[in-house]
Protein backbone atom coordinates (compact mmCIF):
# COMPACT_ATOMS: atom_id res chain seq x y z
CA UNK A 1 0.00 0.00 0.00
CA UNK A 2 1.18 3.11 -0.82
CA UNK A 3 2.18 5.95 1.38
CA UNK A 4 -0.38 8.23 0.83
CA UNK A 5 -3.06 5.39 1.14
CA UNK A 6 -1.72 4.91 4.67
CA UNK A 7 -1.69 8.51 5.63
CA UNK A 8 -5.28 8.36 4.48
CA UNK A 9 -6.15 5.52 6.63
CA UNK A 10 -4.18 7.43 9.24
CA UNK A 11 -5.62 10.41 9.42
CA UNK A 12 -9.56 9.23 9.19
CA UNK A 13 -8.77 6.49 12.22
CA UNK A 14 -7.49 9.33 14.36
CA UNK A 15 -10.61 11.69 13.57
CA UNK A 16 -12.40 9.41 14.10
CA UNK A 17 -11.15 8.53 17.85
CA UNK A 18 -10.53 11.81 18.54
CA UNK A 19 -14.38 13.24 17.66
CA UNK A 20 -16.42 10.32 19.26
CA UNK A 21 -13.65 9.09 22.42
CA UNK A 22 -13.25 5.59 20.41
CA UNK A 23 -10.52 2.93 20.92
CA UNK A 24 -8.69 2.10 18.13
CA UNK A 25 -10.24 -1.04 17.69
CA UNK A 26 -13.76 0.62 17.95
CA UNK A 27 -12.44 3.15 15.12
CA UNK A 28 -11.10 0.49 12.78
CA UNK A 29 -14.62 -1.55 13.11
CA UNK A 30 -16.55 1.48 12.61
CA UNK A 31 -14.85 2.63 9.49
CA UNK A 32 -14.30 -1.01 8.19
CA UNK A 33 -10.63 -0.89 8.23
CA UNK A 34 -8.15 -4.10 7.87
CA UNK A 35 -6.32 -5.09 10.70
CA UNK A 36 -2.86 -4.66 7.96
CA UNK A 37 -4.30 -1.01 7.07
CA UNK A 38 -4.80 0.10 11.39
CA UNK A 39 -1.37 -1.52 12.16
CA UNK A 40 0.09 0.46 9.62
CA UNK A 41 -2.03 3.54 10.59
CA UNK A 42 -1.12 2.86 14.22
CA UNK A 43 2.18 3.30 13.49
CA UNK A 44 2.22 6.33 11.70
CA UNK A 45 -0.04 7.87 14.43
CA UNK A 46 2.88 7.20 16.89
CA UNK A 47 5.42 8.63 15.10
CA UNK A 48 3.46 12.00 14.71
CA UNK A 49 3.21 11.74 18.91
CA UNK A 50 -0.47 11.83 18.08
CA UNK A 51 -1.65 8.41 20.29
CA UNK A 52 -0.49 7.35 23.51
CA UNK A 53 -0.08 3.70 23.54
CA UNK A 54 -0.63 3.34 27.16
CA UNK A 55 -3.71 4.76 27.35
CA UNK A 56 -4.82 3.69 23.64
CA UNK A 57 -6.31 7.54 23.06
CA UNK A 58 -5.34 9.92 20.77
CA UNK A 59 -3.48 13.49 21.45
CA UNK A 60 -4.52 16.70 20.08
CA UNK A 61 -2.99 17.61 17.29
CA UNK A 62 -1.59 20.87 18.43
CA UNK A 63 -0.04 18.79 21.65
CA UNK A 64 1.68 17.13 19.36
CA UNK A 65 3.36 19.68 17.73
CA UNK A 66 4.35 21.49 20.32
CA UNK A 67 5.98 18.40 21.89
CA UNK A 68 7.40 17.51 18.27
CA UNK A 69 8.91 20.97 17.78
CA UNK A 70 9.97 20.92 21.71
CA UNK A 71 12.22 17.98 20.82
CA UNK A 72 13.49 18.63 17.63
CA UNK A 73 14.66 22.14 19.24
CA UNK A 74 16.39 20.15 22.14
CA UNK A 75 18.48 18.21 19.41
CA UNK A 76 19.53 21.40 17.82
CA UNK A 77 20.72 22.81 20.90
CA UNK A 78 22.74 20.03 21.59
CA UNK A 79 24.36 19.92 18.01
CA UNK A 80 25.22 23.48 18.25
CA UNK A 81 26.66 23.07 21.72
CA UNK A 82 28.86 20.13 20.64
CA UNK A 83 29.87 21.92 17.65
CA UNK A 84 31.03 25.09 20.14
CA UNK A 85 32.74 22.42 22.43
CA UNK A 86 34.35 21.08 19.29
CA UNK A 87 35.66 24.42 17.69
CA UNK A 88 36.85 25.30 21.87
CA UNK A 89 38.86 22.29 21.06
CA UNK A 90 39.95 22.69 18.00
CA UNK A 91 41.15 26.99 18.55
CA UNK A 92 42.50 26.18 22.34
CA UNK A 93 43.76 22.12 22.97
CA UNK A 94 44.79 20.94 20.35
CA UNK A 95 48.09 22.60 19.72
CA UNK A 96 48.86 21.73 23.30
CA UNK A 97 48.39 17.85 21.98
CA UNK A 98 50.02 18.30 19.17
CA UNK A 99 53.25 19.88 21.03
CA UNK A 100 52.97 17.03 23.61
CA UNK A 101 54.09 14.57 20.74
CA UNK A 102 50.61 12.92 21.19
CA UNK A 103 49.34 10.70 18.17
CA UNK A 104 46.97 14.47 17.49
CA UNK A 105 48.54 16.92 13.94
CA UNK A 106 46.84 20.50 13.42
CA UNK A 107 47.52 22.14 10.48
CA UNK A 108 45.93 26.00 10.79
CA UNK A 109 45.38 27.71 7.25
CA UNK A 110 44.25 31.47 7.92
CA UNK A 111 42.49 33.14 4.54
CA UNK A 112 45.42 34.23 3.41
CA UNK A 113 46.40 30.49 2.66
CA UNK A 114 43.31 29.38 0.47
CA UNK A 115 45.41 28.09 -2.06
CA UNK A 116 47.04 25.71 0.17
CA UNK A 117 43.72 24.74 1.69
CA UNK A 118 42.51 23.67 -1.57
CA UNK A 119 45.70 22.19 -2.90
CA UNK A 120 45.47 20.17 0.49
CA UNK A 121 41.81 18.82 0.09
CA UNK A 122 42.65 17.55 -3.53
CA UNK A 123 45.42 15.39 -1.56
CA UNK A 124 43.38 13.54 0.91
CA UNK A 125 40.69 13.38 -1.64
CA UNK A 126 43.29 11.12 -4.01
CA UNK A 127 44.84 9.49 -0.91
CA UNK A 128 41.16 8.59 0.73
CA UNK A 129 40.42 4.64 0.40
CA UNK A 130 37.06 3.76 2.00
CA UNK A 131 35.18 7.08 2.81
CA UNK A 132 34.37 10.38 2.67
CA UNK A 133 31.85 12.36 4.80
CA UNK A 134 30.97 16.15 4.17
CA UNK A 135 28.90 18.40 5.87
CA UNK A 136 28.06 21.91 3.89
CA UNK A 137 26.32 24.82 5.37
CA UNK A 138 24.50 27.50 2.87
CA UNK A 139 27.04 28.70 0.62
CA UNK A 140 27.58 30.61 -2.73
CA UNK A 141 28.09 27.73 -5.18
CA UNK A 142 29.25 28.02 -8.63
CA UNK A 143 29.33 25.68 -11.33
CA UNK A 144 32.88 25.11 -12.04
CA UNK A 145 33.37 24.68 -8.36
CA UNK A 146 30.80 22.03 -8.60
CA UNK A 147 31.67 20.23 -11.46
CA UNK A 148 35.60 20.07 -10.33
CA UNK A 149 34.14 18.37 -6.88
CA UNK A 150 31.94 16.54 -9.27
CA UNK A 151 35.23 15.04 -11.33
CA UNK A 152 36.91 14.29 -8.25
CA UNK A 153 34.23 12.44 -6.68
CA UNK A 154 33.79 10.49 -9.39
CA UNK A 155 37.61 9.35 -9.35
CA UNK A 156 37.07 8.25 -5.18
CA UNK A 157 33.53 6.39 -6.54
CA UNK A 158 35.36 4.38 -9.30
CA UNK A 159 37.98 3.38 -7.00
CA UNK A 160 35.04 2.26 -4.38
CA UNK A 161 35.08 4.92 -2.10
CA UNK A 162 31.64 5.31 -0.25
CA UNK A 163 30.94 9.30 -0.84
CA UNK A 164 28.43 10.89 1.75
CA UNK A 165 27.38 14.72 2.27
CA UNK A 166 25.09 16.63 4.23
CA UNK A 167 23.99 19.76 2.93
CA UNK A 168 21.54 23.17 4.52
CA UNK A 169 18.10 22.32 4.01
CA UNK A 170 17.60 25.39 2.23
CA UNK A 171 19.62 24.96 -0.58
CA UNK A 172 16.65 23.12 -2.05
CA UNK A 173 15.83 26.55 -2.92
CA UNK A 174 18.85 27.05 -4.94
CA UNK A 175 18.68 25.86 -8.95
CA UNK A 176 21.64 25.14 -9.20
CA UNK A 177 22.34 22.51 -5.92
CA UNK A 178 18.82 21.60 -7.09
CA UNK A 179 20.66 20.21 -10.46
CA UNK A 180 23.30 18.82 -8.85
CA UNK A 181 21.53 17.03 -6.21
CA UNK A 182 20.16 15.16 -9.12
CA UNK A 183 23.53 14.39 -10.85
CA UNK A 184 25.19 13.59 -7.68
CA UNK A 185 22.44 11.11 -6.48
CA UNK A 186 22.79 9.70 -10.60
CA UNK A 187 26.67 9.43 -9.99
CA UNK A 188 26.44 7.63 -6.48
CA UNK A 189 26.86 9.78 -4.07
CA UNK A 190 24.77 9.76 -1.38
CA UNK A 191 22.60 12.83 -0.15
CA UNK A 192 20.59 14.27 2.47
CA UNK A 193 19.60 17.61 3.55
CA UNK A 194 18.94 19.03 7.55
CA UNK A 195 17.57 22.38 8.79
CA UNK A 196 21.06 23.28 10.42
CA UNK A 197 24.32 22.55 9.02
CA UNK A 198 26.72 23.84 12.23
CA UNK A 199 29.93 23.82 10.03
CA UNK A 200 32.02 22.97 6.73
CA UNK A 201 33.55 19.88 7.46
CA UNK A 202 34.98 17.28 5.34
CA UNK A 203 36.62 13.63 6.57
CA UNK A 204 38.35 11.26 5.00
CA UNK A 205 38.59 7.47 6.81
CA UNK A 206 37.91 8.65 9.64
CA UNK A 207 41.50 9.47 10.30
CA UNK A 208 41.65 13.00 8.50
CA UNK A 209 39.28 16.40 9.38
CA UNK A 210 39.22 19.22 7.39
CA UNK A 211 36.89 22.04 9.75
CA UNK A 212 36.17 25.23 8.56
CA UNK A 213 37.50 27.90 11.38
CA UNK A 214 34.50 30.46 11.11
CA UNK A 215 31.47 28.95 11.03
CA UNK A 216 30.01 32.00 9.38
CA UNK A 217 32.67 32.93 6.97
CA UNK A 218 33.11 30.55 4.56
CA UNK A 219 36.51 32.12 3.18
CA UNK A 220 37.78 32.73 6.68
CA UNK A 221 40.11 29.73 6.48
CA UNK A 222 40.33 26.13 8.28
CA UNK A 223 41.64 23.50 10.37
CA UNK A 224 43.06 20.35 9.37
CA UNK A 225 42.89 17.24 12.10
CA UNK A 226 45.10 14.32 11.95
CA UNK A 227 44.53 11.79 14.37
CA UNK A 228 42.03 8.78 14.64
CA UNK A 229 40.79 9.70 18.23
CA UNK A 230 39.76 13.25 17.64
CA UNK A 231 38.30 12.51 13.96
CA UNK A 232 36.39 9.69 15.50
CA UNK A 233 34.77 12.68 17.77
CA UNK A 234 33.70 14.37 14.81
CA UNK A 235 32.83 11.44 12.54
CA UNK A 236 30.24 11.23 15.43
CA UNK A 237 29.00 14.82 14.87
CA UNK A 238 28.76 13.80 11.32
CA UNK A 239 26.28 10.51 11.44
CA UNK A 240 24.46 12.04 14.06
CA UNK A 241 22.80 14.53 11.23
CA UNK A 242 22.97 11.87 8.72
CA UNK A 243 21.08 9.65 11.31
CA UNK A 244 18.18 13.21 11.25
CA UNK A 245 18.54 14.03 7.49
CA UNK A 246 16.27 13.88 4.88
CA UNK A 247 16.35 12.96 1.61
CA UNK A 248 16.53 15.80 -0.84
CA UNK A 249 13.46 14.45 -2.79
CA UNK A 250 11.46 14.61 0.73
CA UNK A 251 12.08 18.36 0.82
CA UNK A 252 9.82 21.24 -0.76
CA UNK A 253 11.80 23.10 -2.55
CA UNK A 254 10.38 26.21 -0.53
CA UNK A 255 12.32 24.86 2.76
CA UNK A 256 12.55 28.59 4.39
CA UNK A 257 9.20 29.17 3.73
CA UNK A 258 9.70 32.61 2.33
CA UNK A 259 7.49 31.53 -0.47
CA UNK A 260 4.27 31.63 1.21
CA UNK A 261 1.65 34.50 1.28
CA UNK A 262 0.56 36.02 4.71
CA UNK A 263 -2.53 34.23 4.14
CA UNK A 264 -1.08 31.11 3.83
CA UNK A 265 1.21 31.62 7.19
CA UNK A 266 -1.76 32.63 8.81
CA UNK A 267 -3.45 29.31 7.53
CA UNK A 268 -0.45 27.35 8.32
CA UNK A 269 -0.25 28.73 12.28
CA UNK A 270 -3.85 28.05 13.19
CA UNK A 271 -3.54 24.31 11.13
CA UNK A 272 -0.77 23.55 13.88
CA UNK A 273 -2.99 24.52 16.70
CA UNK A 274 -5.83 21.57 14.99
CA UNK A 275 -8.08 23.86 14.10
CA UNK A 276 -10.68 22.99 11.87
CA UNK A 277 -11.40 24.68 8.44
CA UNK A 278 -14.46 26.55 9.60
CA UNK A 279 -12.94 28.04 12.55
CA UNK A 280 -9.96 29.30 10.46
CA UNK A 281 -12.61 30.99 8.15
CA UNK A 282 -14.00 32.73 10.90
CA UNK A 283 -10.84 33.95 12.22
CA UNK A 284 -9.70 35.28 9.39
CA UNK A 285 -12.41 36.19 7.94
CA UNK A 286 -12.28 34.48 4.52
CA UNK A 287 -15.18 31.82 3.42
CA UNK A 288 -14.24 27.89 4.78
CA UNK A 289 -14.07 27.37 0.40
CA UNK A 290 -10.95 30.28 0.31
CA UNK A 291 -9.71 28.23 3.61
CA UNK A 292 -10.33 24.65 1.89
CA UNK A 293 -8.31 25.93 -1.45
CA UNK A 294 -5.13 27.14 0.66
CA UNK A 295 -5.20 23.90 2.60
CA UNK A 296 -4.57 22.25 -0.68
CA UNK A 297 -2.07 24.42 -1.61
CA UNK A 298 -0.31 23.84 1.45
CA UNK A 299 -0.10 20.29 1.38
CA UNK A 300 1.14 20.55 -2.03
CA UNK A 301 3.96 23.03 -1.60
CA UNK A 302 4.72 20.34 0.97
CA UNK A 303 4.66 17.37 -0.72
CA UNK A 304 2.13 16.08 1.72
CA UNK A 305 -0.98 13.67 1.62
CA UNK A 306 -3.34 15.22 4.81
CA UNK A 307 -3.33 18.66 6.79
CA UNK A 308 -1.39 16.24 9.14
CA UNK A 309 1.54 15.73 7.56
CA UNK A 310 1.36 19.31 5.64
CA UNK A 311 1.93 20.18 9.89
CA UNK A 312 4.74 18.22 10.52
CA UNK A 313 6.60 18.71 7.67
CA UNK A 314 6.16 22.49 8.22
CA UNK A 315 6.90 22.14 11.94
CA UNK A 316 10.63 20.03 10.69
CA UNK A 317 11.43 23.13 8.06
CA UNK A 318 10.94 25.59 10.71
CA UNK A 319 8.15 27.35 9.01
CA UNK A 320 5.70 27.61 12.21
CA UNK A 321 9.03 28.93 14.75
């Protein structure tokens, strides 16, 4: 059964418990569903926080989003604060390691050493043997950039190297990464997008970090980490995003949201707190049709098959924050 079909089943079992206090096996006989289809449904209904399995009832809907954008906000704060832990390390420890002898290299290159940054990626991109793992905040891309990372990717992929990157969610807005995401995927990398992206980083076996230095300024230079210990450290940053990402196909291509009308927002806001169509009218004073029609364009700018999922996957992109 498809997706969408589920959703569907999905979304009228939980009205359906939620307007007349029903189990979900009083639902499910009710509205004639298979035992399959309500498992499935069940399921779904969990991972939208929107039934408690002790107490086999459902949670409103704007509960649930709260709790769901609660959490996900949690997570980010922790990613950020590793990532300030991790750059404490890398600007204040790690030269004491590396004097120390320990089994721990730095290599600093300030903006004024670009060239040598570069000329040092290309190495440990023809000396990697198993993997590489990249993690790319927004950025100004251009093409020959891209295609050059293209052609060397290509090389590590013939030789069997297992290529992964993380890029900002909201370079799905961008034509361009849009393209590429498509070649890349065609070529064999592998792909996903996030909301945050804390920093540049690329690794290489897990032995070798490249970190950019300023977070914010992509040409203010980096830091290049030798040593399996530390790199292990980051390679944890790394698959803990991957772990969180989506798939760039699973992402509107409006992921900041900037492409909505006030109307739409306004929509969008009041959807979250599980209001119903004819209470949104009222409020903003539109007819429930006008209300009806933006609900559809909603869950089509999201790629989504109910007002349900239109919610959460507007609560992930950080439209409703």
């Amino acid at each position: 059964m498809s997706e969408s079909t589920d959703d569907h089943v999905a979304h009228k079992l939980y009205a359906r418990m939620h307007e007349h206090g029903e189990s979900t096996t009083e639902a499910a006989e009710a509205l004639g569903f298979a035992a399959a289809d309500v498992a499935r449904a069940r399921e779904r209904l969990l991972r939208l926080r929107l039934f408690n399995p002790q107490t086999e009832t459902t949670v409103d809907s704007a509960v649930a989003l709260a709790r769901g954008l609660e959490s996900h906000h949690r997570a980010l704060d922790q990613l950020l604060e590793q990532h300030v832990m991790t750059a404490s390390l890398v600007k204040d420890y790690l030269s004491v390691a590396a004097r120390r002898g320990d089994d721990v290299r730095v290599e600093f290159y300030e903006r004024d050493r670009l060239a040598a940054l570069h000329q040092r990626i290309d190495e440990c991109a023809a000396m990697v043997k198993h993997e590489v793992a990249a993690m790319h905040p927004p950025a100004k891309w251009t093409r020959e950039g891209l295609e050059a990372a293209l052609a060397r990717s290509r090389g590590n992929l013939g030789r069997g190297v297992r290529i992964r990157s993380i890029h900002a969610q909201s370079m799905v807005n961008d034509p361009l990464i849009r393209e590429f995401f498509q070649v890349w995927l065609a070529a064999g990398l592998e792909v996903r997008v996030t909301p945050v992206v804390p920093t540049r980083m690329l690794i290489y076996d897990r032995q070798v970090a490249i970190v950019q230095s300023e977070p914010g300024d992509p040409a203010g230079g980096a830091v290049l980490i030798r040593g399996a210990l530390l790199v292990r450290s980051l390679t944890a940053l790394f698959e803990t995003l991957w772990t969180s990402a989506s798939e760039p196909q699973d992402v509107p291509r409006a992921a900041s949201g900037d492409a909505l009308t006030g109307q739409q927002t306004a929509v969008l806001r009041l959807l979250a707190t599980g209001a119903k169509d004819e209470a949104i009218a009222r409020t903003l004073g539109v007819s429930t049709r006008t209300v009806t029609r933006i609900v559809g364009e909603l869950t089509a700018l999201l790629g989504a098959g109910s007002r349900f999922q239109a919610g959460a996957r507007a609560a992930r992109l950080g439209w409703l924050d």
